[in-house]
Structure formats: C-alpha cells, structure tokens
C-alpha atoms as a PDB file:
ATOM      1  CA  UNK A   1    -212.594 -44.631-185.472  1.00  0.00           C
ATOM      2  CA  UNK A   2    -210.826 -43.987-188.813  1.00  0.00           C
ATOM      3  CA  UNK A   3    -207.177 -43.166-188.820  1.00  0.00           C
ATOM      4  CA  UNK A   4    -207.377 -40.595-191.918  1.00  0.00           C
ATOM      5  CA  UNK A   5    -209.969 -38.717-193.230  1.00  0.00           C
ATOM      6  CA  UNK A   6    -210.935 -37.178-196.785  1.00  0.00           C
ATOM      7  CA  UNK A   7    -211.970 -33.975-197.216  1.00  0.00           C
ATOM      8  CA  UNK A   8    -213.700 -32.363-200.684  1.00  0.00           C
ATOM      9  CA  UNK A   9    -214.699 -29.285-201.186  1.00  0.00           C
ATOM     10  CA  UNK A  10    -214.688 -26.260-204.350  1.00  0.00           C
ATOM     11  CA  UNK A  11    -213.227 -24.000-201.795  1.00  0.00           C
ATOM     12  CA  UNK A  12    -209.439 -25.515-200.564  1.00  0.00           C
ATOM     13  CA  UNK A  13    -209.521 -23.446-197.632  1.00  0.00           C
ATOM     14  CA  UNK A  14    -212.648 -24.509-196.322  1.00  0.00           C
ATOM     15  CA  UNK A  15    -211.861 -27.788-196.591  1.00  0.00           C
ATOM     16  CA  UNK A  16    -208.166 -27.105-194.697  1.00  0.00           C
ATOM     17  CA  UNK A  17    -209.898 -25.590-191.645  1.00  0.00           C
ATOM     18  CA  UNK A  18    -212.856 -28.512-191.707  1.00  0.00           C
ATOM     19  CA  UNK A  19    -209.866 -31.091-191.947  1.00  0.00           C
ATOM     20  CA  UNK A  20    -207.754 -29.317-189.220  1.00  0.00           C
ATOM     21  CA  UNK A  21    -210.669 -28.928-187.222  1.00  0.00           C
ATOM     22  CA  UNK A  22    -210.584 -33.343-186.980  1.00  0.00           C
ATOM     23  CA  UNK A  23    -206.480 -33.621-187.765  1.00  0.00           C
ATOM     24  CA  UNK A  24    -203.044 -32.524-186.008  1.00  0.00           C
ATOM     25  CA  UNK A  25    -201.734 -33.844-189.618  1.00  0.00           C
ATOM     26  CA  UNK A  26    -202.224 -32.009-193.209  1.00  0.00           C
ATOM     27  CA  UNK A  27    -205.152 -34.006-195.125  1.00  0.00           C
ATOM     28  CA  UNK A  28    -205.009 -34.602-198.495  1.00  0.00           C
ATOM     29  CA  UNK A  29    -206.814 -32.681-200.942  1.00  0.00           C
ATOM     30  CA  UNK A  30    -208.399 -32.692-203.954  1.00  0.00           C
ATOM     31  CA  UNK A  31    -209.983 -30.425-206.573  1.00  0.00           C
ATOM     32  CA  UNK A  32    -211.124 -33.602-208.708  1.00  0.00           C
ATOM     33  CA  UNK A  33    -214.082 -36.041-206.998  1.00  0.00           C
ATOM     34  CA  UNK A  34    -212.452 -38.472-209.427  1.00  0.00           C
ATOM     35  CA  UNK A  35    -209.123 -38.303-207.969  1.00  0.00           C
ATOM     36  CA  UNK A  36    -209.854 -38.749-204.586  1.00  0.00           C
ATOM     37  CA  UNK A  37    -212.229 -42.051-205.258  1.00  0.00           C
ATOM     38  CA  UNK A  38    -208.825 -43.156-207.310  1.00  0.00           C
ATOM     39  CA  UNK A  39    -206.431 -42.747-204.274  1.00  0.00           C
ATOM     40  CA  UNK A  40    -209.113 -45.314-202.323  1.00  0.00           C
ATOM     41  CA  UNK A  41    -208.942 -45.916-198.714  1.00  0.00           C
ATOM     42  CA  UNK A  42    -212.190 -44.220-198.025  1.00  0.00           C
ATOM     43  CA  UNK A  43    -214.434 -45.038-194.992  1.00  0.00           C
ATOM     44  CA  UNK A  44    -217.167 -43.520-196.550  1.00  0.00           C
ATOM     45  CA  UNK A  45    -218.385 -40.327-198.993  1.00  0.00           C
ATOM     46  CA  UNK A  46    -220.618 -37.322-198.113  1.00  0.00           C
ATOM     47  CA  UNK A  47    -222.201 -36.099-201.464  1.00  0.00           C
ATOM     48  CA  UNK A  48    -222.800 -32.298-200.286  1.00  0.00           C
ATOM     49  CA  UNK A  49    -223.076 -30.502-203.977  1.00  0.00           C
ATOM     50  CA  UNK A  50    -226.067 -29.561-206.079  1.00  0.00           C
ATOM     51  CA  UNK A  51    -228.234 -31.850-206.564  1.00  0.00           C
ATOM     52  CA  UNK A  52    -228.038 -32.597-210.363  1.00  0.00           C
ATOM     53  CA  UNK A  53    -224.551 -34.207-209.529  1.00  0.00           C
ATOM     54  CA  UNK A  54    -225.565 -36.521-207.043  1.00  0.00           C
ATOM     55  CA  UNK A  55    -226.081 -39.400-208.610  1.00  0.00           C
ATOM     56  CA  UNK A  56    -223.281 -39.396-210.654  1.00  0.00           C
ATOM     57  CA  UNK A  57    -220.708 -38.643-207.701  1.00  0.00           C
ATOM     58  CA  UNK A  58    -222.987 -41.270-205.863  1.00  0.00           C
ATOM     59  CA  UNK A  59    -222.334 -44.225-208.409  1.00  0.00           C
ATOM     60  CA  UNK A  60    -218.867 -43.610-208.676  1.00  0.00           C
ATOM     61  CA  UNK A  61    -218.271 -43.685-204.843  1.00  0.00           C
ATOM     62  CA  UNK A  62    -220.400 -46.646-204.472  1.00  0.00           C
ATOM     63  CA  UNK A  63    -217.782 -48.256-207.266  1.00  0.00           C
ATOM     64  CA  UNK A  64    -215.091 -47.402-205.647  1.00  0.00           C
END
C-alpha cells in the first residue's frame, strides 16, 4: 500500500474531500497536470478528463 497519494482535479475542493476521504495528512495539490508529474513519486495516474486530452496527459505520465 502506498504511503502518499496524489490527487488532481479542476475543482480543489473536490479533490481535498477525495484526498481526506484516504489521508489523516493534507495532500498535495495541484492545478497544473504538469506540475504534479514534475514533483514525481507517483504510484500511478488516473486520466479522468475529456477525452481529447487523454493522450497527451497519458504520454506525459507514462514519461514520467
């Protein structure tokens, strides 16, 4: 089981109460795909936007 998560989202307060929801600490978050990727120390990536970005958040996770 991972230690820390990554959350993503448009909407910073969904992604709070999904990351509480898992956490007793404050997650990280992140406004920029990009950034998060960056930081690195991902166990893995759920693409969940519309579907014209997918591959391009796809290849850049798979690169990280």
């Amino acid at each position: 089981m991972p230690t820390s998560y990554e959350v993503w989202t448009r909407t910073m307060q969904r992604a709070r109460r999904a990351a509480c929801a898992l956490l007793t600490s404050e997650p990280r978050r992140y406004r920029d795909y990009t950034r998060m990727l960056a930081d690195g120390g991902l166990d893995g990536v759920i693409v969940a936007t519309s579907a014209p970005s997918h591959p391009q958040i796809a290849a850049a996770a798979l690169e990280a």
